[in-house]
Protein backbone atom coordinates (compact mmCIF):
# COMPACT_ATOMS: atom_id res chain seq x y z
CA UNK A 1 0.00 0.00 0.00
CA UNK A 2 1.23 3.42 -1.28
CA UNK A 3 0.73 5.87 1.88
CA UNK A 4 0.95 9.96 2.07
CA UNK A 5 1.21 12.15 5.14
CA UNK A 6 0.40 15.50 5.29
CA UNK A 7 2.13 17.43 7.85
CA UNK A 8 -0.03 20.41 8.43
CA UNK A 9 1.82 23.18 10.71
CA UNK A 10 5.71 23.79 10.20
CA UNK A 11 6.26 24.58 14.02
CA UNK A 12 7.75 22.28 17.15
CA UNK A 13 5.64 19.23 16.81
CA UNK A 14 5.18 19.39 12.66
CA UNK A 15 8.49 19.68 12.15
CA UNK A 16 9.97 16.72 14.76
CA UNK A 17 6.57 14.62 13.34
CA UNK A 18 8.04 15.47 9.32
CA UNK A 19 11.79 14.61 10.22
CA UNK A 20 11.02 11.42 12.14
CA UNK A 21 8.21 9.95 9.32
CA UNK A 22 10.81 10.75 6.42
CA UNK A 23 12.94 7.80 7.88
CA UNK A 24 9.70 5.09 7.60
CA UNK A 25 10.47 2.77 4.83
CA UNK A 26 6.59 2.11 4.80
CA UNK A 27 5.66 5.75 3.93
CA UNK A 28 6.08 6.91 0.24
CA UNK A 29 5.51 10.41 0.53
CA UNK A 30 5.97 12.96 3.29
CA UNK A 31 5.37 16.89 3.23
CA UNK A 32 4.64 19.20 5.53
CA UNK A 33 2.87 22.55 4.90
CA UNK A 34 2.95 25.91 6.64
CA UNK A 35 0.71 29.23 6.20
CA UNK A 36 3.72 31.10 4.80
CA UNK A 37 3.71 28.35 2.15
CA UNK A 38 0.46 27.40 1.52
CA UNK A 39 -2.77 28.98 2.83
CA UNK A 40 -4.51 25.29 4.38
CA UNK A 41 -7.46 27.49 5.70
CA UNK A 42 -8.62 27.88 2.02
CA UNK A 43 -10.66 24.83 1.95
CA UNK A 44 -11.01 24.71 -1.64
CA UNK A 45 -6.72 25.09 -2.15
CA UNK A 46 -6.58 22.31 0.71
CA UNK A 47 -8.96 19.71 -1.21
CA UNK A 48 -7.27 20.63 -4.15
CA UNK A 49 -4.35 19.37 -2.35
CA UNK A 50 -5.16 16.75 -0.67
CA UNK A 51 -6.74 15.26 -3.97
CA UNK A 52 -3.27 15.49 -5.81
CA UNK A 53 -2.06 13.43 -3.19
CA UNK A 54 -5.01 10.59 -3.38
CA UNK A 55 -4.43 10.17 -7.50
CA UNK A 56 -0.97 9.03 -6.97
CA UNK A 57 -1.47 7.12 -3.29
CA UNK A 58 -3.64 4.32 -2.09
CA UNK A 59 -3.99 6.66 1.36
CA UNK A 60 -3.36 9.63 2.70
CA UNK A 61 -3.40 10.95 5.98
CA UNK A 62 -3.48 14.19 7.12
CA UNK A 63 -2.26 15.19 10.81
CA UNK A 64 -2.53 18.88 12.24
CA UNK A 65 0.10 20.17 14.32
CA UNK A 66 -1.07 23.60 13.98
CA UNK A 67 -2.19 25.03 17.64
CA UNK A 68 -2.52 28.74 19.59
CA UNK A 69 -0.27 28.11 22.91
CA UNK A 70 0.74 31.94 22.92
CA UNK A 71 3.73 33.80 23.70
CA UNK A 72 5.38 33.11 25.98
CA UNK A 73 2.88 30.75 27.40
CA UNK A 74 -0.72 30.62 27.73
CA UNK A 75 -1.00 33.62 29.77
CA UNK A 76 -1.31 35.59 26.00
CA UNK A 77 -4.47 33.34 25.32
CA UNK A 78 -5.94 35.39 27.91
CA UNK A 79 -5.84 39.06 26.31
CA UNK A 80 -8.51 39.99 23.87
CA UNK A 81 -6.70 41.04 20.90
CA UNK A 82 -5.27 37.32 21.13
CA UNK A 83 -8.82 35.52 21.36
CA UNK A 84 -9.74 35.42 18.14
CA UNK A 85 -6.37 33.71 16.74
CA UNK A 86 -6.52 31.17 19.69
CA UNK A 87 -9.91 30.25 19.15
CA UNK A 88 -9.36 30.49 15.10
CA UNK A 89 -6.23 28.32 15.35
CA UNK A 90 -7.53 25.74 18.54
CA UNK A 91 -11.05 25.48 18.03
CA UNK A 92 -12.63 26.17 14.54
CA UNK A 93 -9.70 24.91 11.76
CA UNK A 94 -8.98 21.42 12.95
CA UNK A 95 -12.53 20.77 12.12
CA UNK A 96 -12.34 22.70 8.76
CA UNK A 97 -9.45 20.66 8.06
CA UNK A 98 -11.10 17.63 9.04
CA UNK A 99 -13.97 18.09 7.15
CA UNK A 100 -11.95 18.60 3.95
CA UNK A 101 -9.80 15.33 4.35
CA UNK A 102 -13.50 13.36 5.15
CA UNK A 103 -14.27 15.22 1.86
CA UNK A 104 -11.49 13.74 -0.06
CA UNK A 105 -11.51 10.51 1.28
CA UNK A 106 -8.14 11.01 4.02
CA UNK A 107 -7.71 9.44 7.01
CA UNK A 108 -7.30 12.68 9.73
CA UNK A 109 -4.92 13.55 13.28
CA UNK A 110 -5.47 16.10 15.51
CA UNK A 111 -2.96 17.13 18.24
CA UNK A 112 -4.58 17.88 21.20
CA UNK A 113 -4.27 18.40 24.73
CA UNK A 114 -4.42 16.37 28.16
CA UNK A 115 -5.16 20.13 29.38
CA UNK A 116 -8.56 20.15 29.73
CA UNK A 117 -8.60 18.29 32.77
CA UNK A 118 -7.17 19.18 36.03
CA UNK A 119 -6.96 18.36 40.07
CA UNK A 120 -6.14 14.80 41.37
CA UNK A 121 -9.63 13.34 41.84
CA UNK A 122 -8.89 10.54 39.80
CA UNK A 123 -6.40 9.10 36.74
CA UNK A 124 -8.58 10.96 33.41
CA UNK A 125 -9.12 8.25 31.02
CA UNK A 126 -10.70 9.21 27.23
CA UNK A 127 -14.22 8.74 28.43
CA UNK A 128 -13.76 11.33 31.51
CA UNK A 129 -15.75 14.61 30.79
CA UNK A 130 -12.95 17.32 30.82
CA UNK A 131 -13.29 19.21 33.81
CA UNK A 132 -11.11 21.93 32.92
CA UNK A 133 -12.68 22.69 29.21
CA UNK A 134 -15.50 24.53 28.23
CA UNK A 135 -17.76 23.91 31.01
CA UNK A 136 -14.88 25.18 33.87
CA UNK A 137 -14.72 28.29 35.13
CA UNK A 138 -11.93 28.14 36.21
CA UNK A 139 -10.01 26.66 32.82
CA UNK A 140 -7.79 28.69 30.66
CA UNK A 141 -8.96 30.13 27.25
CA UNK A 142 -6.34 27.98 25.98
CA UNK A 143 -7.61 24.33 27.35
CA UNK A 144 -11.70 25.87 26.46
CA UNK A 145 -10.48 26.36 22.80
CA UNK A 146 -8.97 22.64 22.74
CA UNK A 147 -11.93 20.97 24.37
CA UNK A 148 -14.34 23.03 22.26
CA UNK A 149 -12.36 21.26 18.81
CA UNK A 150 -12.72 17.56 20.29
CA UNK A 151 -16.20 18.98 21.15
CA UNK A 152 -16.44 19.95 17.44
CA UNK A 153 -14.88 16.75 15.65
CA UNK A 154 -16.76 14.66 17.78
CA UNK A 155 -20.01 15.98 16.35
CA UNK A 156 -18.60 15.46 12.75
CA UNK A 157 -17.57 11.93 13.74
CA UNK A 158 -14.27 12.11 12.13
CA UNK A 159 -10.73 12.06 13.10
CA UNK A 160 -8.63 10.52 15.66
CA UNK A 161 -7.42 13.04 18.48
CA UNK A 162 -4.32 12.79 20.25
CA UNK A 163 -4.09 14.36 23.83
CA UNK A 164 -0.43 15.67 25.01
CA UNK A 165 0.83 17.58 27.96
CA UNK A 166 3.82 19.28 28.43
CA UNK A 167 5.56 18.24 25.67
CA UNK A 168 9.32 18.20 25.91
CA UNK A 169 12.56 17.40 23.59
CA UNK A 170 16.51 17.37 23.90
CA UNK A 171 16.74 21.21 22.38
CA UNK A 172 16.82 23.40 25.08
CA UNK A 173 17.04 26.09 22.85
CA UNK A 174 13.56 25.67 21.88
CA UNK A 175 11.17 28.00 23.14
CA UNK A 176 8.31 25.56 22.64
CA UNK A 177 10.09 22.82 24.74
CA UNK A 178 9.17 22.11 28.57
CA UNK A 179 12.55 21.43 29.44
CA UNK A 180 13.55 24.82 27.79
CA UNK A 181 10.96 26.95 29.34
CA UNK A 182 12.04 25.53 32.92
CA UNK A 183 15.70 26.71 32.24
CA UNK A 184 14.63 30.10 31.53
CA UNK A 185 12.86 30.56 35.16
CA UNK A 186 14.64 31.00 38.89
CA UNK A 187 10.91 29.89 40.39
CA UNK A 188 9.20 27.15 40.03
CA UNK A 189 5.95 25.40 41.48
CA UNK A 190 5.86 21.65 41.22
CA UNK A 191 3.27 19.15 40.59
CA UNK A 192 2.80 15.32 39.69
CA UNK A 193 1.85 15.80 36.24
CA UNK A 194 1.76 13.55 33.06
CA UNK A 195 4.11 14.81 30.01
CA UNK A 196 4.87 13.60 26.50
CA UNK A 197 8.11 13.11 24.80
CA UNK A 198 7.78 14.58 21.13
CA UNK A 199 10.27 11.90 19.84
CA UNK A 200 8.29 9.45 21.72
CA UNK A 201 5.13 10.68 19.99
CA UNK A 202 6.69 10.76 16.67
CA UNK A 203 7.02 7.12 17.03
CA UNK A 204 3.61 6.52 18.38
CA UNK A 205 2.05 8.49 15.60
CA UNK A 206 4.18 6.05 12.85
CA UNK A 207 3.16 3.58 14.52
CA UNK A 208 -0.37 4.40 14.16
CA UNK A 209 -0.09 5.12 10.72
CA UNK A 210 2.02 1.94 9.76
CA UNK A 211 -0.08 -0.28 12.32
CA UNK A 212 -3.34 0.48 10.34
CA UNK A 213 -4.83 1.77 13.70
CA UNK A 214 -6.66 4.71 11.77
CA UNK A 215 -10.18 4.17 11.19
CA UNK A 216 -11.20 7.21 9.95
CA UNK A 217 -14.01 7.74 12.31
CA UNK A 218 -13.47 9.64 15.50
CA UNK A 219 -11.63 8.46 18.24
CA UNK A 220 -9.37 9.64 21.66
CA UNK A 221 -6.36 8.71 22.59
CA UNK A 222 -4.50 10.02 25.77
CA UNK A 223 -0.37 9.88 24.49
CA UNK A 224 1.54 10.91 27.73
CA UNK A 225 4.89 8.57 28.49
CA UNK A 226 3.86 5.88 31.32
CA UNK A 227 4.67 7.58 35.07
CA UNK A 228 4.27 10.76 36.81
CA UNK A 229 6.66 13.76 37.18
CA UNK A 230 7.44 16.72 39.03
CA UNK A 231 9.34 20.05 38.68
CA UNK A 232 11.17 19.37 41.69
CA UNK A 233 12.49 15.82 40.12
CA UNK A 234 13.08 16.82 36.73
CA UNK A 235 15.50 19.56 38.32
CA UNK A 236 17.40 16.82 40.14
CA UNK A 237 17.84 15.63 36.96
CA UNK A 238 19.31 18.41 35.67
CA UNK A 239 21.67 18.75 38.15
CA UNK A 240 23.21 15.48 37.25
CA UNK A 241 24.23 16.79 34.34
CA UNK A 242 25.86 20.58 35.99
CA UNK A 243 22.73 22.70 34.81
CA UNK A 244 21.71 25.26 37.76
CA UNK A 245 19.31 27.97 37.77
CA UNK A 246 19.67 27.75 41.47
CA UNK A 247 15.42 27.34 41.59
CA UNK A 248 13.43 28.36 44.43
CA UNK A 249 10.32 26.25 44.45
CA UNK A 250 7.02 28.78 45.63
CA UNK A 251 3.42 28.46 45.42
CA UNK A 252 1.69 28.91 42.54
CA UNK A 253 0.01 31.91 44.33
CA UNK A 254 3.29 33.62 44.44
CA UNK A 255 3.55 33.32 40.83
CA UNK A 256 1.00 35.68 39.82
CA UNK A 257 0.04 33.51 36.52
CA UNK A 258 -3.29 34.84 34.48
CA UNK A 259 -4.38 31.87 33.52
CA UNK A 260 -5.26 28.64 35.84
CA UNK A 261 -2.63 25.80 35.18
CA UNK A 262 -3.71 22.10 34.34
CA UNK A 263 -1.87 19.72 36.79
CA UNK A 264 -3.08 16.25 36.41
CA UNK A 265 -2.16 12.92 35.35
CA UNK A 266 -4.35 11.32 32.61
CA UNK A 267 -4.58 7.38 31.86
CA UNK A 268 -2.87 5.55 29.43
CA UNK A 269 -4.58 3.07 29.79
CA UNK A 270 -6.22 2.79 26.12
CA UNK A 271 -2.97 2.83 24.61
CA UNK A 272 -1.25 0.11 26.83
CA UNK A 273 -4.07 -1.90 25.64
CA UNK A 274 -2.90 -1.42 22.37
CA UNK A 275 0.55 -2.13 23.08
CA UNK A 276 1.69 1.02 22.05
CA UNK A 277 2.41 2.85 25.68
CA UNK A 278 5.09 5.69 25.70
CA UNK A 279 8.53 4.52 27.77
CA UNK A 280 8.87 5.80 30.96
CA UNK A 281 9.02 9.50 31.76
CA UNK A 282 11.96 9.71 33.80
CA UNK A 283 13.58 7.72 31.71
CA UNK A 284 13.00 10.05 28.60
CA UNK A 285 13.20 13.24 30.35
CA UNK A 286 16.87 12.06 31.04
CA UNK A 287 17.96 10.70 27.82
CA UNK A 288 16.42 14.35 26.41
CA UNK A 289 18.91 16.29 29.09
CA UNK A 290 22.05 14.00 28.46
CA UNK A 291 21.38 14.49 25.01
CA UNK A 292 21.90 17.92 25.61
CA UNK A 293 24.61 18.07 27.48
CA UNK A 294 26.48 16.07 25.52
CA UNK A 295 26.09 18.47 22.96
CA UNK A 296 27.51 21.27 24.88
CA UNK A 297 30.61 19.71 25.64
């Protein structure tokens, strides 16, 4: 079988997703597309795409990277003259774009966030109504514009959605990276939270392509690396490896943040089932600072 992906979204995730699924034997074809390139929220310029693909492939699948987290965190979600992009970007074009790949006959990803749930009440499985979404009000802008697209593709019935949190990666020089953005602050707050590796997702996502795990029709899946993880352990880890920002750890009061924070863990359960469960956090988040370090050296 002859199989395209299209990479919408030339930012952190798109481009790690579009490097790693260039090195699968299985997939013919791999491009990725950004707005500077190509404008994907014409609909009729993206079917027109997407069909070029399907004449000379047996499938195609498109996957959406693109997403509003704001600058330098979600705290911009929260002014006005940002609202409309965030809720543009987050809520209304992954289902545009879904639409147009049901249209065309394309199997469909969404990346999505595990941030639409928050507290410690229980371990959030796919089925869990997000408490920290639309109906919250005490969520973020940023987590109601995520929930309102599952929300959204849900009532389309198309697309399978893939939940992250706190993504991270071995450049510390990216400003999109967890890892990074913890480097660049002398306070911290910590909390037992579930986070995703974005090599380890890569590798998920090919598998899910590869695996013939796409249906078409809409589905959930919660991809956050097995285990739980704190601030205050992931800067023991850098320490191991002579990085120092000399933290303070504070309460999140002291902080002053404008948006509410998701802190949760959320169940893998579905995807263990599947035998396609993300390696250990720990063990990633170290392997992603090492990296680094070595680098340096």
């Amino acid at each position: 079988m002859s199989i395209a992906c299209l990479v919408v979204g030339k930012g952190y995730i798109g481009t790690y997703l579009q490097n790693y699924l260039t090195t699968l034997s299985s997939i013919e074809t791999v491009q990725i597309v950004s707005r500077s390139k190509f404008n994907y929220v014409n609909q009729d310029l993206f079917l027109e795409k997407l069909t070029e693909l399907k004449t000379s492939h047996d499938e195609v699948i498109v996957i959406n990277c693109v997403g509003y987290t704001g600058k330098p965190n979600v705290d911009a979600c929260e002014k006005d003259e940002n609202k409309a992009d965030c809720w543009h970007l987050n809520a209304i074009l992954p289902t545009k774009l879904a639409l147009t790949a049901k249209q065309a006959a394309c199997k469909f990803i969404h990346i999505s966030s595990g941030c639409i749930y928050d507290s410690y009440d229980k371990c959030y499985t796919e089925d869990d109504m997000p408490n920290f979404g639309l109906y919250s009000n005490k969520s973020s802008f940023y987590s109601k514009s995520k929930h309102a697209a599952e929300e959204s593709l849900k009532s389309i019935d198309y697309g399978t959605v893939l939940r992250i949190r706190m993504p991270f990666c071995s450049d510390l020089s990216n400003a999109r990276n967890t890892l990074f953005k913890l480097t660049k602050y002398t306070r911290l707050i910590s909390h037992e939270n579930s986070m995703t590796s974005v090599r380890d997702l890569t590798v998920f996502i090919g598998k899910l392509i590869t695996d013939n795990y796409l249906t078409g029709a809409f589905n959930i899946y919660n991809v956050v690396n097995e285990g739980i993880v704190t601030n205050k352990i992931i800067v023991t880890i850098f320490k191991r490896y002579s990085i120092d920002n000399k933290w303070l750890f504070v309460d999140d009061a002291e902080l002053k943040m404008t948006a509410n924070r998701s802190n949760t863990v959320i169940s893998t359960d579905k995807i263990k089932a599947l035998g396609l469960h993300l390696p250990d956090v720990l063990g990633s988040i170290q392997v992603c600072i090492r990296d680094q370090y070595t680098r340096l050296q």
